[in-house]
PDB file of N, CA and C in Angstrom:
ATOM      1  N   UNK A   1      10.032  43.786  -9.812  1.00  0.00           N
ATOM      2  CA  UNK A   1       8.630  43.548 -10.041  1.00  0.00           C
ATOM      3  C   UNK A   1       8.252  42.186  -9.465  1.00  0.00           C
ATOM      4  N   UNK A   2       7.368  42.063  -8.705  1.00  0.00           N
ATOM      5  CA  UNK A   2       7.291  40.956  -8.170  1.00  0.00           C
ATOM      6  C   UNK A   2       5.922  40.372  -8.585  1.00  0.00           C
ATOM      7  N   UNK A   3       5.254  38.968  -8.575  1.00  0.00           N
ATOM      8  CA  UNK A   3       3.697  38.948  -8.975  1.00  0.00           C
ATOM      9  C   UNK A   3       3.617  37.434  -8.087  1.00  0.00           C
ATOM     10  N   UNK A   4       2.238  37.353  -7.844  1.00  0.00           N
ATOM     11  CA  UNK A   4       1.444  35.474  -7.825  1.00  0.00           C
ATOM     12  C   UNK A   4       1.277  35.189  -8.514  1.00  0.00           C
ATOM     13  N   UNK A   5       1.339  33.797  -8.995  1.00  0.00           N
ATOM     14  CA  UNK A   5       0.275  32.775  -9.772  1.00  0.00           C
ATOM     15  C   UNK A   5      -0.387  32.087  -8.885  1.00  0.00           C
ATOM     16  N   UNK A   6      -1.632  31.922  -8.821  1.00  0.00           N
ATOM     17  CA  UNK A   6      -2.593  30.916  -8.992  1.00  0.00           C
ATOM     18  C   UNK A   6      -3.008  30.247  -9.931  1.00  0.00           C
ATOM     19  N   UNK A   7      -2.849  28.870  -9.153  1.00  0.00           N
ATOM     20  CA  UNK A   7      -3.613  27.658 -10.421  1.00  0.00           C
ATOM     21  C   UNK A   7      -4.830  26.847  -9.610  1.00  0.00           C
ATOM     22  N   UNK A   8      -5.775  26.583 -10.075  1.00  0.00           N
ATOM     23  CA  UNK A   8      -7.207  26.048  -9.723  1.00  0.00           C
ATOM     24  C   UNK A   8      -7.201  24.969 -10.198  1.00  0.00           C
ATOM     25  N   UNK A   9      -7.056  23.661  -9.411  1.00  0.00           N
ATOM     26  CA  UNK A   9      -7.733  22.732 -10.491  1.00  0.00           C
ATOM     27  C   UNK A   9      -8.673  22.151  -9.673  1.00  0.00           C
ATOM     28  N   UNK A  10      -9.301  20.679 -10.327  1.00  0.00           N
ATOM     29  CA  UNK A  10     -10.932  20.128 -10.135  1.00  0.00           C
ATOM     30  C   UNK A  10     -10.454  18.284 -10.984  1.00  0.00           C
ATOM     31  N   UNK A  11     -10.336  17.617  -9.977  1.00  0.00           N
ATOM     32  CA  UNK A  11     -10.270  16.226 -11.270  1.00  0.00           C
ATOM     33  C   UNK A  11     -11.606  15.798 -10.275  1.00  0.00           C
ATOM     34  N   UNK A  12     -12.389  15.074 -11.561  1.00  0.00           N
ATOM     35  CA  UNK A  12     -13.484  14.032 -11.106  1.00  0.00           C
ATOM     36  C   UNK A  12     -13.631  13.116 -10.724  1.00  0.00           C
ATOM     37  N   UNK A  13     -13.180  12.057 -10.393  1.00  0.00           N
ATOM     38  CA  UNK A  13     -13.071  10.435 -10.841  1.00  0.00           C
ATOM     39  C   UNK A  13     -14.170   9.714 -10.823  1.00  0.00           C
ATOM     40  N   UNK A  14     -14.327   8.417 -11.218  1.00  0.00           N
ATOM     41  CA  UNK A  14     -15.697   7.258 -11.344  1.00  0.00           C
ATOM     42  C   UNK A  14     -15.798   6.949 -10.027  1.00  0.00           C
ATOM     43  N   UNK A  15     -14.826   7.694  -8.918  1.00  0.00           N
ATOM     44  CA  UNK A  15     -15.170   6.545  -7.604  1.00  0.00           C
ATOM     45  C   UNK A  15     -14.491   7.661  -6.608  1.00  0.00           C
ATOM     46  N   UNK A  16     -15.715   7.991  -5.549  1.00  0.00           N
ATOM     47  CA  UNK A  16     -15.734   8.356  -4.658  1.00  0.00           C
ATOM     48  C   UNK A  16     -14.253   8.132  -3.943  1.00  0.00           C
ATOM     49  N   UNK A  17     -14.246   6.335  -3.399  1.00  0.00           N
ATOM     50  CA  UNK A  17     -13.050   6.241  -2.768  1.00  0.00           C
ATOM     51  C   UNK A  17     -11.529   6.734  -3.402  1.00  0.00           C
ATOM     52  N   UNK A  18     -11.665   6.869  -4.387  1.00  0.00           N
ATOM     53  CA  UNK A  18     -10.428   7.055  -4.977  1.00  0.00           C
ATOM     54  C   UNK A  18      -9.780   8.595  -5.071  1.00  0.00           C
ATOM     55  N   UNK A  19     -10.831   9.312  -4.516  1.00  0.00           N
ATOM     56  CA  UNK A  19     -10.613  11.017  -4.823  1.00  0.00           C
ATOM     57  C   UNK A  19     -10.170  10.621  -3.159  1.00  0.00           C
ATOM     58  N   UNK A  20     -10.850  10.261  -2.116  1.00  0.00           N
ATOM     59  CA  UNK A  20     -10.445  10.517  -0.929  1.00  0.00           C
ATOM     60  C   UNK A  20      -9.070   9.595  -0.696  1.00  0.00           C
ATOM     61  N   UNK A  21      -9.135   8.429  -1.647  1.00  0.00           N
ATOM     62  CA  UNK A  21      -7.208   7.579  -1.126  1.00  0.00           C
ATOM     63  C   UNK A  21      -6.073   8.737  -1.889  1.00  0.00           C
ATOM     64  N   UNK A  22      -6.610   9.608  -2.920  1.00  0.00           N
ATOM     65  CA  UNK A  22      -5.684  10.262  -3.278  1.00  0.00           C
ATOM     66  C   UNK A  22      -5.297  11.343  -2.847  1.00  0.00           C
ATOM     67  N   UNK A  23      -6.311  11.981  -2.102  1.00  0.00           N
ATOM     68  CA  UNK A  23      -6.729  13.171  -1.054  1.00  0.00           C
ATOM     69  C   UNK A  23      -5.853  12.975   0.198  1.00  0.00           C
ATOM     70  N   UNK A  24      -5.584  11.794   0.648  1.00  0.00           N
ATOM     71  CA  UNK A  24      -5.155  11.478   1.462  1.00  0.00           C
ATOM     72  C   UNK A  24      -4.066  10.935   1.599  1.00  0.00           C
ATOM     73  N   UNK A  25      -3.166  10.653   0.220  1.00  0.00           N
ATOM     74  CA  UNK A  25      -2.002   9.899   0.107  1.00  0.00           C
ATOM     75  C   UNK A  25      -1.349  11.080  -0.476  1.00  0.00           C
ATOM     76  N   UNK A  26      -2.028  12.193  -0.294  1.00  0.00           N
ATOM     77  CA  UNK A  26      -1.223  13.632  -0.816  1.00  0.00           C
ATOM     78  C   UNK A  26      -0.729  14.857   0.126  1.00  0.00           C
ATOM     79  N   UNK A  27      -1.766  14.399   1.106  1.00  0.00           N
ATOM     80  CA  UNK A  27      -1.370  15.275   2.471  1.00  0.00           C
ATOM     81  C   UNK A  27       0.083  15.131   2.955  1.00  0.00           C
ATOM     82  N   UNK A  28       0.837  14.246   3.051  1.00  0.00           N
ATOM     83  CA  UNK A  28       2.017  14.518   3.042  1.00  0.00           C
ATOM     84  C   UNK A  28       2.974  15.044   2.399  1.00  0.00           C
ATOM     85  N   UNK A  29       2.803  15.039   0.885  1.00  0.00           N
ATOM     86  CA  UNK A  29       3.870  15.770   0.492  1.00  0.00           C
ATOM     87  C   UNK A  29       3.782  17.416   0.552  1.00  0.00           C
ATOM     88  N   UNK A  30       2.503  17.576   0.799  1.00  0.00           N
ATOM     89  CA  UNK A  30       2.474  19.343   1.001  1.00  0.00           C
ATOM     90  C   UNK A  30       2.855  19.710   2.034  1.00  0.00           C
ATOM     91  N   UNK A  31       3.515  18.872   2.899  1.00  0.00           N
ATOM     92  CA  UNK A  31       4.245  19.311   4.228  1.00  0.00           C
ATOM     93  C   UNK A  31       5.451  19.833   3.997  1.00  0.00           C
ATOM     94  N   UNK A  32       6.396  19.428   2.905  1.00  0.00           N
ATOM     95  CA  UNK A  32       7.477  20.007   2.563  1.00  0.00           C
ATOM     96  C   UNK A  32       7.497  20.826   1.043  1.00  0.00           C
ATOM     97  N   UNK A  33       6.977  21.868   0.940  1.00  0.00           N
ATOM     98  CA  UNK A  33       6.746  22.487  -0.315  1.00  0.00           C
ATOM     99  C   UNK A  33       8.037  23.659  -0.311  1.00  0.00           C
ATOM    100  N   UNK A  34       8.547  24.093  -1.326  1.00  0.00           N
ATOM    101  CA  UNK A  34       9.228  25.390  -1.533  1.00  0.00           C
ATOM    102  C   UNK A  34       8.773  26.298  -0.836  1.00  0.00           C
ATOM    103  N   UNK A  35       9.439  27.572  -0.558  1.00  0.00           N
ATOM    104  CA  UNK A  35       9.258  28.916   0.010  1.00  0.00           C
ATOM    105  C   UNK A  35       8.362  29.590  -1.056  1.00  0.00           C
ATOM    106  N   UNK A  36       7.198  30.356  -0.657  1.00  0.00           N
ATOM    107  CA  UNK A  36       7.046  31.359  -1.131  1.00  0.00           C
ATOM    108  C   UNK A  36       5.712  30.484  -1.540  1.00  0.00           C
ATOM    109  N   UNK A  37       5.518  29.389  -1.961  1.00  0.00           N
ATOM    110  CA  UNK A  37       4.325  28.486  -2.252  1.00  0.00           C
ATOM    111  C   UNK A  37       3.175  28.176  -1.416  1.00  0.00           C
ATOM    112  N   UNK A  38       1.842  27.860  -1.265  1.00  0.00           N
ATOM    113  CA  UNK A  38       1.355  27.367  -0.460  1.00  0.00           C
ATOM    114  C   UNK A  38       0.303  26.673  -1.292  1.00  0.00           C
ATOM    115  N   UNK A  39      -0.299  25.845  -0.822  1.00  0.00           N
ATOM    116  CA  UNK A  39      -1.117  24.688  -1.586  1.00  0.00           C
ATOM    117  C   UNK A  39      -2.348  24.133  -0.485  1.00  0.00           C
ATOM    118  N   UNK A  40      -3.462  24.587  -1.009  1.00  0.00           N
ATOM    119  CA  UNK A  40      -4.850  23.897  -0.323  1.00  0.00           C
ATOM    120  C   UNK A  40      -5.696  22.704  -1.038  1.00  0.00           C
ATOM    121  N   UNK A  41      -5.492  21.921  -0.922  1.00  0.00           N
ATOM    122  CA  UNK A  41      -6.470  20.380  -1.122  1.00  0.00           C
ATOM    123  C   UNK A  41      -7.346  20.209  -0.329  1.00  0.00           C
ATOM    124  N   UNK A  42      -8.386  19.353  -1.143  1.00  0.00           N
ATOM    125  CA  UNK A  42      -9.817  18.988  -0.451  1.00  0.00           C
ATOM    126  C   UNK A  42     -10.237  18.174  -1.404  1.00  0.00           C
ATOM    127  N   UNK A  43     -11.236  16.900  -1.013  1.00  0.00           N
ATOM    128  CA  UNK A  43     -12.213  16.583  -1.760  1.00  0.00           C
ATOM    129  C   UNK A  43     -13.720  17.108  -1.651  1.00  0.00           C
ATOM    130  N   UNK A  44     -14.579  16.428  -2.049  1.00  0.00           N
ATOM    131  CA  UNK A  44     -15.855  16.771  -1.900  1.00  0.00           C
ATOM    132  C   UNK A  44     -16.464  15.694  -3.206  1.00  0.00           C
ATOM    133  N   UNK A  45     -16.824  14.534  -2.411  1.00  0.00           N
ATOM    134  CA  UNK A  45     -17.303  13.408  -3.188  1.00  0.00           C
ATOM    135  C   UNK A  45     -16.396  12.825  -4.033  1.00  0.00           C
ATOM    136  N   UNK A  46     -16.539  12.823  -5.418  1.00  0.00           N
ATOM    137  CA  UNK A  46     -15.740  11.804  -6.084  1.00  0.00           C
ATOM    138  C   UNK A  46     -14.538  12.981  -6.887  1.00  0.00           C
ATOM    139  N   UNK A  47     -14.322  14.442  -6.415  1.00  0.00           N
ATOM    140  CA  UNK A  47     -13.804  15.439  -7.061  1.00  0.00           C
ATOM    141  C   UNK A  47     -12.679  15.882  -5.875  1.00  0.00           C
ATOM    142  N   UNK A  48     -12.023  15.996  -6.638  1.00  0.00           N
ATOM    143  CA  UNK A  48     -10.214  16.223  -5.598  1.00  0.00           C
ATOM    144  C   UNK A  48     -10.123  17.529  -6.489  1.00  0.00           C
ATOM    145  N   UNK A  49      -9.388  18.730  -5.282  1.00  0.00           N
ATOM    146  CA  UNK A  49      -9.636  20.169  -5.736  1.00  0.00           C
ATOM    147  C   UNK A  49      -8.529  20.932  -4.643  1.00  0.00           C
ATOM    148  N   UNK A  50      -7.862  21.541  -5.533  1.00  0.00           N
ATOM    149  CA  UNK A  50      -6.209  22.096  -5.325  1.00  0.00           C
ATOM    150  C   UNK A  50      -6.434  23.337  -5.790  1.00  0.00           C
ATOM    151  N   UNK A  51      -5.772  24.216  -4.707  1.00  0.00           N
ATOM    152  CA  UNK A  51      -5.178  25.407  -4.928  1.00  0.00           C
ATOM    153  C   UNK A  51      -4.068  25.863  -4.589  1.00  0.00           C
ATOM    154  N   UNK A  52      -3.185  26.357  -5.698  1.00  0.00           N
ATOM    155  CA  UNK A  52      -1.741  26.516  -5.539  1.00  0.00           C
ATOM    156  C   UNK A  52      -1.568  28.096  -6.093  1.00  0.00           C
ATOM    157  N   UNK A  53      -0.642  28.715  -4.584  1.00  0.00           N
ATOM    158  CA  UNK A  53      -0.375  30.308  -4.693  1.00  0.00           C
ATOM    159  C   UNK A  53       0.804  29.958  -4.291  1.00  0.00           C
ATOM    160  N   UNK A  54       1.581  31.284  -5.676  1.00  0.00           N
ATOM    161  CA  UNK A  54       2.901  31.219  -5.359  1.00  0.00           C
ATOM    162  C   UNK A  54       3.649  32.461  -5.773  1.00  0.00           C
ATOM    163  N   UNK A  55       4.180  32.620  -4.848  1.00  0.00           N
ATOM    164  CA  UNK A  55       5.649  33.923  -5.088  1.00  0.00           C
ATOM    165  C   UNK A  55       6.540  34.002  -5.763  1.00  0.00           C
ATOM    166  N   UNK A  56       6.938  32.018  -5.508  1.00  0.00           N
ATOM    167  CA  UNK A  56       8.031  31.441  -6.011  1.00  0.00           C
ATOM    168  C   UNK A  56       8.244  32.246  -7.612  1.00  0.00           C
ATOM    169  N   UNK A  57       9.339  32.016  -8.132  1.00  0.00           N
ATOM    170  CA  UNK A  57       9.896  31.702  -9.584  1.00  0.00           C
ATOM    171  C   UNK A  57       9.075  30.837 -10.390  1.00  0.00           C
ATOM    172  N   UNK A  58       8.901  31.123 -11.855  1.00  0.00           N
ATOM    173  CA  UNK A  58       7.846  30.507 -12.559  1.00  0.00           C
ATOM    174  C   UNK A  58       8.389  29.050 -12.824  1.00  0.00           C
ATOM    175  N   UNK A  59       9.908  28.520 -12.993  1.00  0.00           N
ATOM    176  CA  UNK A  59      10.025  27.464 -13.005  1.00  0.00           C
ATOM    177  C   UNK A  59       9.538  26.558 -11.466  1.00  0.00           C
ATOM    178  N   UNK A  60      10.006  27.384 -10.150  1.00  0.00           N
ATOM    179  CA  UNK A  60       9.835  26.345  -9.128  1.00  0.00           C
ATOM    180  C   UNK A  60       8.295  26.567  -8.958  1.00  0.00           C
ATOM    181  N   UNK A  61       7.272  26.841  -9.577  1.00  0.00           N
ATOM    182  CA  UNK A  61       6.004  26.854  -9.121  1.00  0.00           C
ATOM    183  C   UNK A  61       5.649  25.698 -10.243  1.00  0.00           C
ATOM    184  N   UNK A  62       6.043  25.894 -11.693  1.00  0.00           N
ATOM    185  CA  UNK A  62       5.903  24.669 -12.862  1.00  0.00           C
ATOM    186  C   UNK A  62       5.907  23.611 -12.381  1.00  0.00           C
ATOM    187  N   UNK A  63       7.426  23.079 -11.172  1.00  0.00           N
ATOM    188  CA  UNK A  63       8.104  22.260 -10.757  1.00  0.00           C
ATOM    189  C   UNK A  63       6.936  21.769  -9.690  1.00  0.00           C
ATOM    190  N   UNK A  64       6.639  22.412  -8.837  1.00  0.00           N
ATOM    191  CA  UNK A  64       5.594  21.916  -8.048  1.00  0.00           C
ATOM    192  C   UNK A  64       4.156  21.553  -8.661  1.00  0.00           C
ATOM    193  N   UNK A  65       3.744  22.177  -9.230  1.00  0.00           N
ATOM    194  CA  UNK A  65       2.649  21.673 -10.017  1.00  0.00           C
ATOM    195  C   UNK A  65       2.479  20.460 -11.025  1.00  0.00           C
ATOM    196  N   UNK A  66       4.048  20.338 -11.757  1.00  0.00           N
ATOM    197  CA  UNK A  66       4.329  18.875 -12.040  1.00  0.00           C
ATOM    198  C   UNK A  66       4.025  17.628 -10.914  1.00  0.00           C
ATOM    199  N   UNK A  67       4.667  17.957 -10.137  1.00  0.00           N
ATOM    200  CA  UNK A  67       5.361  17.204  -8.781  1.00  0.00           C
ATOM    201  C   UNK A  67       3.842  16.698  -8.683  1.00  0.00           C
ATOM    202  N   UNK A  68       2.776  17.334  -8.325  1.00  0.00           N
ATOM    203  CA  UNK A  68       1.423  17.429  -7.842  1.00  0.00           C
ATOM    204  C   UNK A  68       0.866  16.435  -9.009  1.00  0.00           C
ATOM    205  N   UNK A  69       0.824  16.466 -10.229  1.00  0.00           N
ATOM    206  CA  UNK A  69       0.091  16.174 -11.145  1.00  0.00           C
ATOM    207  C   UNK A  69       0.975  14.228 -11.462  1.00  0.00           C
ATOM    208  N   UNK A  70       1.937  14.741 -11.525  1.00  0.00           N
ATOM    209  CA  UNK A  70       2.978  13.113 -10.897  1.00  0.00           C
ATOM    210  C   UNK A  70       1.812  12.694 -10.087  1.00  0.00           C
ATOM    211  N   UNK A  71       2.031  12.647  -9.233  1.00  0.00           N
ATOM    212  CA  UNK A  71       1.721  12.422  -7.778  1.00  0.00           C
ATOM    213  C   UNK A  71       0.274  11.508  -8.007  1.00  0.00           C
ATOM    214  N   UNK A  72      -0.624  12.666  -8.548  1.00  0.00           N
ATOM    215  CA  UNK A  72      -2.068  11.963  -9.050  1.00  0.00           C
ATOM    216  C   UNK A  72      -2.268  10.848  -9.737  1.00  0.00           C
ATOM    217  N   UNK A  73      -1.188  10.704 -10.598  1.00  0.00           N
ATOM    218  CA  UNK A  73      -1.149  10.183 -11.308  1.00  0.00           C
ATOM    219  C   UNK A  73      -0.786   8.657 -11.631  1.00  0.00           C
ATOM    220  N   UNK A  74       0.438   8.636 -10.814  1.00  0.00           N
ATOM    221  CA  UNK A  74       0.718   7.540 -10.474  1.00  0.00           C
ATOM    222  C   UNK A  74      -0.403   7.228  -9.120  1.00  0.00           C
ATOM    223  N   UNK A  75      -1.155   7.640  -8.210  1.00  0.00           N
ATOM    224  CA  UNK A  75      -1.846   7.412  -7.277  1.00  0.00           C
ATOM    225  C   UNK A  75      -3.004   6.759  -8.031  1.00  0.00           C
ATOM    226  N   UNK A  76      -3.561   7.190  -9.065  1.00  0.00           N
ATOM    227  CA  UNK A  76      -4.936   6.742  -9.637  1.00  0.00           C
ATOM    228  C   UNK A  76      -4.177   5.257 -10.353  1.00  0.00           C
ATOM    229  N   UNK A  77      -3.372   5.314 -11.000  1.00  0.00           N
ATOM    230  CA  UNK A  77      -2.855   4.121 -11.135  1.00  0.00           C
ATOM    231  C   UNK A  77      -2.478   2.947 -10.524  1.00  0.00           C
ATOM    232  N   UNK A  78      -2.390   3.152  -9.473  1.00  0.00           N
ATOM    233  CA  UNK A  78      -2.079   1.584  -8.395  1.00  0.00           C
ATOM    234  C   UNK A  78      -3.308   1.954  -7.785  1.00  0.00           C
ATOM    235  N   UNK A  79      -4.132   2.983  -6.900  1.00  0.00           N
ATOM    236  CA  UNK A  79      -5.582   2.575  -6.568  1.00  0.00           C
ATOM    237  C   UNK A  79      -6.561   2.361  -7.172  1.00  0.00           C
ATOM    238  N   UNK A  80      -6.760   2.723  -8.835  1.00  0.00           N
ATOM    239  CA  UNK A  80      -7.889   2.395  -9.694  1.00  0.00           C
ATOM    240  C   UNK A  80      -7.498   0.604  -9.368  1.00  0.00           C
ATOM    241  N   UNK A  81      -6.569  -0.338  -9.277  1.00  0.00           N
ATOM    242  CA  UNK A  81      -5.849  -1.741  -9.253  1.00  0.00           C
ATOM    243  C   UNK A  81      -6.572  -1.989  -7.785  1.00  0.00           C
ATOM    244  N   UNK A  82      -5.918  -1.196  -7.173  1.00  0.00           N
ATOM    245  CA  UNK A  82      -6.633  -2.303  -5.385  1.00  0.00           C
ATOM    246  C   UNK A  82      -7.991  -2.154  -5.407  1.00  0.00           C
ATOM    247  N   UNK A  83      -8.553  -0.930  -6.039  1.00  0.00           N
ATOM    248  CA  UNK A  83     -10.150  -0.471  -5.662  1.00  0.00           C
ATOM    249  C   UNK A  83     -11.095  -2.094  -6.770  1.00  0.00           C
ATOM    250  N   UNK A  84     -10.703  -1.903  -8.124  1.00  0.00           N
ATOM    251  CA  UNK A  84     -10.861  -3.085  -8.864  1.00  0.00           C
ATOM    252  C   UNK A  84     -10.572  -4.493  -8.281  1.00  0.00           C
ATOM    253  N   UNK A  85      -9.659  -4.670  -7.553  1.00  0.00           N
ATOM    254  CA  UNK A  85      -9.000  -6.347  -6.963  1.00  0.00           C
ATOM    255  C   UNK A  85     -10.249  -6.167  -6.164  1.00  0.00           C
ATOM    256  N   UNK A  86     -10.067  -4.823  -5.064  1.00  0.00           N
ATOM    257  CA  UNK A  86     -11.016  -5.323  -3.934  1.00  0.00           C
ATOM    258  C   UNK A  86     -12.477  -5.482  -3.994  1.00  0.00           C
ATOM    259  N   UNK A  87     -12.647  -4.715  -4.915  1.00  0.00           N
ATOM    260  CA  UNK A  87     -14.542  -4.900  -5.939  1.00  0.00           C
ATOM    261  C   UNK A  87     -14.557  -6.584  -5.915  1.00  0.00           C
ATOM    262  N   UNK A  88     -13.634  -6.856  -6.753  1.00  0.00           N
ATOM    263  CA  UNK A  88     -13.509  -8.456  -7.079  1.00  0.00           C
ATOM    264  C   UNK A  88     -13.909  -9.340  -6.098  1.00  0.00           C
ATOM    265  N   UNK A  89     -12.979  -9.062  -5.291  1.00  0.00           N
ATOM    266  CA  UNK A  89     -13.009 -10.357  -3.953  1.00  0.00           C
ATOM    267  C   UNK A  89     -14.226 -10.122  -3.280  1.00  0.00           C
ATOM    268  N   UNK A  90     -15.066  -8.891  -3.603  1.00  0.00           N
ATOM    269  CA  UNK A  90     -16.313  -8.636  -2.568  1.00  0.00           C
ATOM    270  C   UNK A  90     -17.203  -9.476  -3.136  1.00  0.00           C
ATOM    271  N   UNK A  91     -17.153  -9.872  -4.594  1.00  0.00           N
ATOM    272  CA  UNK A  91     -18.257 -10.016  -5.472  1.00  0.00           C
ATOM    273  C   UNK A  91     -18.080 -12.276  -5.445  1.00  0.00           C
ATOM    274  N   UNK A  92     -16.798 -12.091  -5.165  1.00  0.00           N
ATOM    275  CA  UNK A  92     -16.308 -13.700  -5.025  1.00  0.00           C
ATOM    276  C   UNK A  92     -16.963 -14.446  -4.253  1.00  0.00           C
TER     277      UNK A  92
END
């Protein structure tokens, strides 16, 4: 018996730039994804928006969707920091 999952997601953020540094500091790792997976990203303003189809096994699709949500995560965390420093020094 074989099946897909699809997962949809949608994050918002307070800042335009930060959906596109994360949009863009993510394009690489979807270059090397598991078999059977495939994964579409995009922004559109201050909203970063993923779609993940998979063949794979329910753990290695979990595994990637972790991986992905990592990824964001620590990304909003050191650029919410430079986007804030660099606000700063504009305003200096």
């Amino acid at each position: 018996m074989s099946f897909q999952i699809k997962f949809m997601g949608k994050i918002k953020f307070e800042d335009e730039r930060l959906s596109r540094a994360l949009y863009l500091s993510l394009i690489p790792d979807n270059l090397e994804i598991p078999e059977g997976i495939s994964i579409d990203m995009d922004y559109f303003g201050d909203t970063l928006s993923f779609n993940i189809s998979s063949k794979a096994n329910l753990d290695t699709t979990l595994s990637t969707l972790n991986d992905i949500i990592t990824s964001i995560q620590n990304g909003v965390n050191v650029l919410s920091k430079v986007i804030r420093e660099n606000d700063r020094y504009k305003t200096s």
